[in-house]
C-alpha atoms as a PDB file:
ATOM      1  CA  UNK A   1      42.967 109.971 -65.095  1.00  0.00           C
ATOM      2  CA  UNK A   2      40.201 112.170 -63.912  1.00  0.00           C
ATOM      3  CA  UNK A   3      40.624 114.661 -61.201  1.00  0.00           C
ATOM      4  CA  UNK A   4      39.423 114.414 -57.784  1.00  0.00           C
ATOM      5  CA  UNK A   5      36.290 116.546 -58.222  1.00  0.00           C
ATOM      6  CA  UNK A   6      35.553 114.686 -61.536  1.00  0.00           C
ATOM      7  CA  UNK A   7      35.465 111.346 -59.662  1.00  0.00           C
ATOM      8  CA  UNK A   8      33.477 112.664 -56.611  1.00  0.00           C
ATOM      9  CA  UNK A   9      30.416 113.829 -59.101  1.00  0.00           C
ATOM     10  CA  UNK A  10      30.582 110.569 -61.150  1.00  0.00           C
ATOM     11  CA  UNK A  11      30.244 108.827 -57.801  1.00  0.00           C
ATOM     12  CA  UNK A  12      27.284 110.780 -56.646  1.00  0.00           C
ATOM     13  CA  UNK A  13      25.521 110.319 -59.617  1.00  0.00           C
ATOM     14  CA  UNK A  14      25.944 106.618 -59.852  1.00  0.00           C
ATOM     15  CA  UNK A  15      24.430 106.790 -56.338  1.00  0.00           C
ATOM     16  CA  UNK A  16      21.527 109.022 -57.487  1.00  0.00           C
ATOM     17  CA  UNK A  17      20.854 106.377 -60.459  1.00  0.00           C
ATOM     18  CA  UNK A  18      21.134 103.709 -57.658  1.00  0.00           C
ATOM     19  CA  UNK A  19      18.556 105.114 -55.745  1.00  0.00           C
ATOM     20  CA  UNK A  20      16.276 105.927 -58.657  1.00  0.00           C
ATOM     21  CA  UNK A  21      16.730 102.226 -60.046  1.00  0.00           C
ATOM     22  CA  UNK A  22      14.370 101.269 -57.123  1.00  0.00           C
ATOM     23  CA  UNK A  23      15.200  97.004 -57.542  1.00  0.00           C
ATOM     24  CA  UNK A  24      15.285  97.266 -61.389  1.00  0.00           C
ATOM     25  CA  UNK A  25      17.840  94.461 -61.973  1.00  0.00           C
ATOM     26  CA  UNK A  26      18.248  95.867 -65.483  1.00  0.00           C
ATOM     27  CA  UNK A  27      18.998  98.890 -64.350  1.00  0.00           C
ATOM     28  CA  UNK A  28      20.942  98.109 -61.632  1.00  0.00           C
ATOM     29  CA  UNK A  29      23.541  95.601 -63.813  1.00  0.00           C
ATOM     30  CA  UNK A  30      23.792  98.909 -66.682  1.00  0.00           C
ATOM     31  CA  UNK A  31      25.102 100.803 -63.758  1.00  0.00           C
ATOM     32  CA  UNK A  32      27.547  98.421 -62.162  1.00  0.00           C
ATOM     33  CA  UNK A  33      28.787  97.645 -65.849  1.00  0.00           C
ATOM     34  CA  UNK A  34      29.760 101.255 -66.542  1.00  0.00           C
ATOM     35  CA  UNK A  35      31.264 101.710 -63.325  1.00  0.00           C
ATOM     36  CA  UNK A  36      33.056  98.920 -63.951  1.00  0.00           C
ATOM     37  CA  UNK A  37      34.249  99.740 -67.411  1.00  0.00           C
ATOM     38  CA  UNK A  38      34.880 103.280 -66.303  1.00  0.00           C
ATOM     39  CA  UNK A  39      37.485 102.035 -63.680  1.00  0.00           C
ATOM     40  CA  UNK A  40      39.177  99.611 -65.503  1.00  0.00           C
ATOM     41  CA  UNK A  41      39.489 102.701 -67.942  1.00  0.00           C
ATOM     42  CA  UNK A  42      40.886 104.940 -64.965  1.00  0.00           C
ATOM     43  CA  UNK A  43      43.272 101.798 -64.234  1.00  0.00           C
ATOM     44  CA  UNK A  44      44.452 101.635 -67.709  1.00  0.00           C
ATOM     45  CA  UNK A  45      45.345 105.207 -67.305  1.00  0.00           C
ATOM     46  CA  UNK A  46      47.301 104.811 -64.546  1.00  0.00           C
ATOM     47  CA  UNK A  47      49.697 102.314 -65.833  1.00  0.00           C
ATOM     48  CA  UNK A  48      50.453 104.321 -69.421  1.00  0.00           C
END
């Protein structure tokens, strides 16, 4: 599982990429599908 500095950057620059997406649906759905992959990851961690 990543540390608790690790998570806050990877947080910050999803929001940064939110921003700069500026309504791009495309763009947007890339993001929320690697977040979403990237915590079911983290999850997967935890249980192990």
């Amino acid at each position: 599982m990543k540390d608790n500095d690790d998570q806050i950057n990877e947080g910050l620059k999803q929001i940064l990429e939110i921003i700069n997406a500026k309504g791009d649906t495309g763009e947007l759905n890339k993001i929320v599908e690697r977040t979403s992959n990237d915590f079911n990851q983290d999850k997967g961690d935890a249980t192990t």
